[in-house]
Protein backbone atom coordinates (compact mmCIF):
# COMPACT_ATOMS: atom_id res chain seq x y z
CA UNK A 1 84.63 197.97 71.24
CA UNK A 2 83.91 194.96 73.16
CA UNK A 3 80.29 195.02 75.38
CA UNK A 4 79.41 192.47 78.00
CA UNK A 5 76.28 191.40 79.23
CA UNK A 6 76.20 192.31 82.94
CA UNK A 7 73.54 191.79 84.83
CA UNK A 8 73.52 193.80 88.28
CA UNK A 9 71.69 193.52 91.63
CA UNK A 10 71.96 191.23 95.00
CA UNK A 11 72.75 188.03 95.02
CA UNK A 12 68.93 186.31 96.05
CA UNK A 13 66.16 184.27 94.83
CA UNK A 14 63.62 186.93 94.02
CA UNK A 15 65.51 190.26 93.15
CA UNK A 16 67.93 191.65 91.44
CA UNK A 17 71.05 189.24 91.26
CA UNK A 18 74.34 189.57 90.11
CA UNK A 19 75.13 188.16 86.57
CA UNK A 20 78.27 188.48 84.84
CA UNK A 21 80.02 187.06 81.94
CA UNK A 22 82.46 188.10 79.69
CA UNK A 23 84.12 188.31 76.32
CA UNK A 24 87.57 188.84 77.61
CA UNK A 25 89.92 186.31 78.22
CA UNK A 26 90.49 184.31 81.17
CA UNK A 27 89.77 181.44 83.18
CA UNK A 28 86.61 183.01 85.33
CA UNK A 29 88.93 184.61 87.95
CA UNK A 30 88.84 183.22 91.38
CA UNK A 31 86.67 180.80 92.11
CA UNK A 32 85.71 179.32 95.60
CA UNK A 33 85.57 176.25 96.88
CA UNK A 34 82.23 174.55 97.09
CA UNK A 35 81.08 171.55 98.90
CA UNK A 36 77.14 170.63 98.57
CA UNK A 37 75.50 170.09 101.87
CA UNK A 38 74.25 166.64 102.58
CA UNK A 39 70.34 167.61 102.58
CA UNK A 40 70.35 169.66 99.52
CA UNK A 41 70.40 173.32 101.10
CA UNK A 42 72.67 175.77 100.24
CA UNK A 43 76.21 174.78 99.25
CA UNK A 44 79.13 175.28 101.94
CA UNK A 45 81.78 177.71 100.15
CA UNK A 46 85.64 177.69 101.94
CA UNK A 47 88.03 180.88 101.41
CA UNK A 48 89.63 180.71 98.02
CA UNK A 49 93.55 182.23 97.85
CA UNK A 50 93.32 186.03 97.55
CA UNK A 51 94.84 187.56 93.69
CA UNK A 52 96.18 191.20 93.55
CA UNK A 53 93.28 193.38 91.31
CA UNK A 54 96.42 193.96 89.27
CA UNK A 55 96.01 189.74 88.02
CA UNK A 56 92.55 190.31 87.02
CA UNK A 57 92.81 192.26 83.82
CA UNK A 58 90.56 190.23 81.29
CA UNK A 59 88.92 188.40 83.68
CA UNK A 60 85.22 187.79 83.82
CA UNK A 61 83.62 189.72 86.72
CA UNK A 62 82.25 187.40 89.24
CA UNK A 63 80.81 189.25 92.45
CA UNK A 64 78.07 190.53 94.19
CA UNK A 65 76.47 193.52 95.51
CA UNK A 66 76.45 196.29 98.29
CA UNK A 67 74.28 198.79 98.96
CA UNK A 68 75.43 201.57 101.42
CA UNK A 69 72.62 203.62 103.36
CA UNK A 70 74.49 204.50 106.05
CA UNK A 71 78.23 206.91 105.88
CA UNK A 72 78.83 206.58 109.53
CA UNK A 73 79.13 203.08 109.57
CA UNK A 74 80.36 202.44 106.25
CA UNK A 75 83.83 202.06 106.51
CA UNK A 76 83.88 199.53 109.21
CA UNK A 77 80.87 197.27 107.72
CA UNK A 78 83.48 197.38 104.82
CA UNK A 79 86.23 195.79 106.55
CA UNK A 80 83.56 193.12 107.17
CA UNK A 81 81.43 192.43 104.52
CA UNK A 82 84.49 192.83 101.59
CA UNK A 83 86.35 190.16 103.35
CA UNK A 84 83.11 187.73 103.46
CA UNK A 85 82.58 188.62 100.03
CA UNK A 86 86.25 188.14 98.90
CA UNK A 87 86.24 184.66 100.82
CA UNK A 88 83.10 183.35 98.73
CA UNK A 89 85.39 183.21 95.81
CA UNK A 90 84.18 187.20 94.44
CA UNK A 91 86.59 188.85 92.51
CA UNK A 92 84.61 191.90 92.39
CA UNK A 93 82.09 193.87 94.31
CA UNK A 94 79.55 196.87 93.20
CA UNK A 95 78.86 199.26 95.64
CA UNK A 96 75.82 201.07 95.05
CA UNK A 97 74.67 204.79 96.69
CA UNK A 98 71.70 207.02 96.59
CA UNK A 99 71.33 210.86 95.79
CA UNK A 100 67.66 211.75 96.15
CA UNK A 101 65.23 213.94 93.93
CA UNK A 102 61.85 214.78 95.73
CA UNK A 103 59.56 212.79 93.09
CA UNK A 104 59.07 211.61 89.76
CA UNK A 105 58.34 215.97 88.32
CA UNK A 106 60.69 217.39 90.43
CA UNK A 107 64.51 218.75 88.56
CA UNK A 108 67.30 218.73 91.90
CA UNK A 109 69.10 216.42 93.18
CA UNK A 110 70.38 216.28 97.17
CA UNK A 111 73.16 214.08 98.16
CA UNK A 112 72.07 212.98 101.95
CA UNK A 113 75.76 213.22 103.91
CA UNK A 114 74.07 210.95 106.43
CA UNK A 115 73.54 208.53 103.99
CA UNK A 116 76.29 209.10 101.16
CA UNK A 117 79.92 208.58 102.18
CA UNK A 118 82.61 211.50 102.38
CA UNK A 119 85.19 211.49 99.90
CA UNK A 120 88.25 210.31 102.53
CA UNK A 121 85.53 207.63 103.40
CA UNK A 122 84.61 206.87 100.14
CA UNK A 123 88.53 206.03 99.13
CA UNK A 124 89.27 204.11 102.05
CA UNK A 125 86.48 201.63 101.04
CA UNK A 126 87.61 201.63 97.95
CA UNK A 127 91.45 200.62 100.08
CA UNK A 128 89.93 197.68 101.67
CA UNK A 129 87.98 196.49 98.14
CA UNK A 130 91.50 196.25 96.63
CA UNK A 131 93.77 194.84 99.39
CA UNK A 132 90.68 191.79 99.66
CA UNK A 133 91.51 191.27 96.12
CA UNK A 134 88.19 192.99 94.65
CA UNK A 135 87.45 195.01 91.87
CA UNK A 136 85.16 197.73 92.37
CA UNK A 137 81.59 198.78 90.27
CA UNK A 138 80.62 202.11 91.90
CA UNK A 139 76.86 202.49 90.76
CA UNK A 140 75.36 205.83 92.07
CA UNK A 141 71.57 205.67 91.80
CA UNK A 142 68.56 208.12 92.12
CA UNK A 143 65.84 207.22 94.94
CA UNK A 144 62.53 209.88 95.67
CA UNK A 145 62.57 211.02 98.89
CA UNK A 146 58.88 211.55 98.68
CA UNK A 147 57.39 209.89 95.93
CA UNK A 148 53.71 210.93 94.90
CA UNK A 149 51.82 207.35 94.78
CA UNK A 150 53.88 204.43 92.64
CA UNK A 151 56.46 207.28 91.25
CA UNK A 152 59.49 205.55 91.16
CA UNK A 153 62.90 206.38 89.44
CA UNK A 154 62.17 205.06 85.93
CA UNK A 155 59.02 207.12 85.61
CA UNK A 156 60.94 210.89 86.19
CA UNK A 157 59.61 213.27 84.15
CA UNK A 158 60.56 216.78 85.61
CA UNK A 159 59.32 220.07 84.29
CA UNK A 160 62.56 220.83 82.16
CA UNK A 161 64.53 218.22 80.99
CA UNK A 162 67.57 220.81 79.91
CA UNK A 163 67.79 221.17 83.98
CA UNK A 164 67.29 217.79 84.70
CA UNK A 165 69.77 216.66 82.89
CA UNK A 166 72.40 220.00 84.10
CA UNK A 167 71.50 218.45 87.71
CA UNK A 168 72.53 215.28 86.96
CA UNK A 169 75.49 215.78 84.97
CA UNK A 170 76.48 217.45 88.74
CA UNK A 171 75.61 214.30 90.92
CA UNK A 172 77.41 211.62 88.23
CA UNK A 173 80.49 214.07 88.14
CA UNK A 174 80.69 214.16 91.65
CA UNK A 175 80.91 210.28 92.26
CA UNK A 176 83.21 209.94 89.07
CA UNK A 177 85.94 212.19 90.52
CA UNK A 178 86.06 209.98 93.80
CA UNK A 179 86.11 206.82 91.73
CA UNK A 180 89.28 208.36 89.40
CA UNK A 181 90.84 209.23 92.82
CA UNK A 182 90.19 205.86 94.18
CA UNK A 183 91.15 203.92 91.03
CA UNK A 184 87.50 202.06 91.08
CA UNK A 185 87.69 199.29 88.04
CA UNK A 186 83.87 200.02 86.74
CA UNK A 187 81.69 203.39 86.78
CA UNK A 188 78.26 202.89 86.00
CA UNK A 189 76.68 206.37 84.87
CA UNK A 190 73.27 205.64 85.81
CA UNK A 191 70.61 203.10 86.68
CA UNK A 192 66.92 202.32 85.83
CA UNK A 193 66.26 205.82 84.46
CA UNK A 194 63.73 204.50 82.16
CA UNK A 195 62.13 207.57 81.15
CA UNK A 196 65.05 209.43 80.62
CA UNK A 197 66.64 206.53 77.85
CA UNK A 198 64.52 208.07 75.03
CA UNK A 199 67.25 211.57 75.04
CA UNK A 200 69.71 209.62 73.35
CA UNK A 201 72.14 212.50 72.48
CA UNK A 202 71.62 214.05 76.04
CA UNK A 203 72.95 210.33 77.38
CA UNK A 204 75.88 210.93 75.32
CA UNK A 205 76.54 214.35 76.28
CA UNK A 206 76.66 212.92 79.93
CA UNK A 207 79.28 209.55 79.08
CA UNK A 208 81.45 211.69 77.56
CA UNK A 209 81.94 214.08 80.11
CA UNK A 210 81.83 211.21 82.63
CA UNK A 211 84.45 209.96 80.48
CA UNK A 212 86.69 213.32 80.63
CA UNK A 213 86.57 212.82 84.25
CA UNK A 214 87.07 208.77 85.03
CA UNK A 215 89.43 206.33 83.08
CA UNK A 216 88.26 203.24 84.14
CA UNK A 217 85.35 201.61 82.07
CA UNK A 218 82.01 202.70 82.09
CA UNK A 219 78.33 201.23 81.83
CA UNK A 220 74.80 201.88 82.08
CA UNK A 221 72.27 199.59 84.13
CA UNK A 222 69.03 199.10 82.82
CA UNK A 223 66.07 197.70 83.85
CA UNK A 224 65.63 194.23 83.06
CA UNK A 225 62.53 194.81 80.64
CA UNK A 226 64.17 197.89 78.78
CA UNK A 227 67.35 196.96 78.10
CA UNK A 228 66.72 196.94 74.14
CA UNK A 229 65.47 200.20 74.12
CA UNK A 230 69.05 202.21 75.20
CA UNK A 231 70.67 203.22 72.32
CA UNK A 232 74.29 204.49 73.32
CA UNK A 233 75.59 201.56 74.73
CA UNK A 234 78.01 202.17 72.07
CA UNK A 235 79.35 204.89 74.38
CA UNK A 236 79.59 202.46 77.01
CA UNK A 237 82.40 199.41 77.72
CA UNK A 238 80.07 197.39 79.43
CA UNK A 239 76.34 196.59 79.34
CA UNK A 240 74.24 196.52 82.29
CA UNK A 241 71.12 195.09 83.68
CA UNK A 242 69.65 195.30 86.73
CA UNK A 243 67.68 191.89 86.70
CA UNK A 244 64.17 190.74 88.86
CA UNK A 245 63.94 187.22 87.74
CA UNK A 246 62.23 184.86 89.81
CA UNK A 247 64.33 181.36 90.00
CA UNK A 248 62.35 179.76 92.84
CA UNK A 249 59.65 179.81 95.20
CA UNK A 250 61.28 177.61 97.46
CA UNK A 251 62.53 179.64 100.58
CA UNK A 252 65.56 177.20 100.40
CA UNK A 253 66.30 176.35 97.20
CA UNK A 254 69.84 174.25 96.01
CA UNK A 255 72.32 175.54 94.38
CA UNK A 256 71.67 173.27 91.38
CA UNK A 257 68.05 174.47 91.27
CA UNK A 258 69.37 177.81 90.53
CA UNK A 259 71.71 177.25 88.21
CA UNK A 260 69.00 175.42 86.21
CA UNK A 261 66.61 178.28 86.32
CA UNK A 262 69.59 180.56 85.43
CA UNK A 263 70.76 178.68 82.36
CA UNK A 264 67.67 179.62 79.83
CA UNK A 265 67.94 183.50 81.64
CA UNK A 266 71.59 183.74 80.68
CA UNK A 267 70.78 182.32 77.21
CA UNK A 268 68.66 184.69 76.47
């Protein structure tokens, strides 16, 4: 099985920023058109001729990142933002979605229908993804809805982790169904769920089921620092990372100063 390094987030300075290469074969996809300004700012990027998804098979993922926090909207900030993202020369987009668990000891999940997407909303994203020429990463992640001090995702550590994990299984299931239906590329199965990577065969348990239900690839996205430490990526298609690198402190850095702080990053 072939794994690629994928590193997932937004596409900033300080963050988490997109990061993909690959070992398939291809030429990089679709790439834009870019034209440095004349003072050194940020490069200007023209519309690049739109490929069917259907012409990227073995192509490198190049894209960026959206975050949805808001169904009723959703739909029509997609007709927008897919199209801007297509026309800077993307060739693929991850959409990323909360469920919620209370805080770090607590074992339930609650998907938020205020924030989370119906399914007939869900799929006609997923419609307007593939006729801007975009593959689609669907990345469902966990957020506390009222964390106790610092508690963040990667720190869960519930009463039961037999329930946990039955609870989860549920919420991944539930997203990998509507990304079958709506022939999504990429499926990752979790993200940042640091304290959970130790349960190795439980991780398993969950891909494989995942994979019963969803035949597009899947991956895992792990936090930049703990990538090392997951040991079923050999479950997986593709690796993730969600990545916080700092590669400026200038609030308007050039696009060659980024590349530059990029290069030793994607070297590893």
């Amino acid at each position: 099985m072939k794994l690629v390094w994928q590193v997932a987030g937004g596409l900033c300075v300080i963050g988490a920023a997109f990061w993909w290469t690959c070992t398939g074969r291809g030429d990089g996809g679709r790439a834009p058109a870019v034209r440095s300004t004349d003072r050194g700012g940020a490069a200007l990027i023209t519309s690049a001729p739109r490929r069917p998804v259907s012409a990227l098979a073995g192509v490198p993922y190049h894209g960026m990142s959206w975050q949805v926090h808001y169904s009723a909207t959703a739909v029509e900030q997609a007709k927008v933002l897919l199209r801007e993202i297509a026309d800077l020369g993307a060739d693929t987009v991850m959409i990323s979605n909360p469920g919620y668990q209370e805080h770090a000891g607590s074992d339930s999940f609650k998907i938020d229908p205020v924030v989370t997407p119906s399914r007939e909303q869900w799929l006609e994203i997923f419609k307007i993804a593939h006729d801007n020429g975009l593959r689609v990463i669907l990345m469902p992640i966990i957020l506390l809805s009222d964390p106790r001090g610092n508690e963040w995702r990667g720190v869960i550590s519930p009463p039961n982790w037999d329930d946990w994990f039955e609870q989860y299984r549920k919420f991944i299931l539930h997203f990998a169904r509507i990304a079958e239906e709506g022939k999504v590329e990429v499926f990752m199965v979790g993200s940042e769920l640091v304290s959970t990577e130790k349960f190795t065969n439980r991780w398993y348990e969950v891909i494989r089921e995942v994979r019963r239900e969803f035949s597009g690839k899947l991956s895992y996205s792990s936090n930049w620092d703990h990538y090392k430490v997951v040991e079923y990526w050999d479950e997986l298609d593709l690796v993730g990372m969600t990545s916080y690198y700092k590669l400026s402190s200038d609030p308007r850095p050039s696009l060659d100063s980024l590349i530059k702080a990029w290069e030793p990053l994607r070297k590893g």
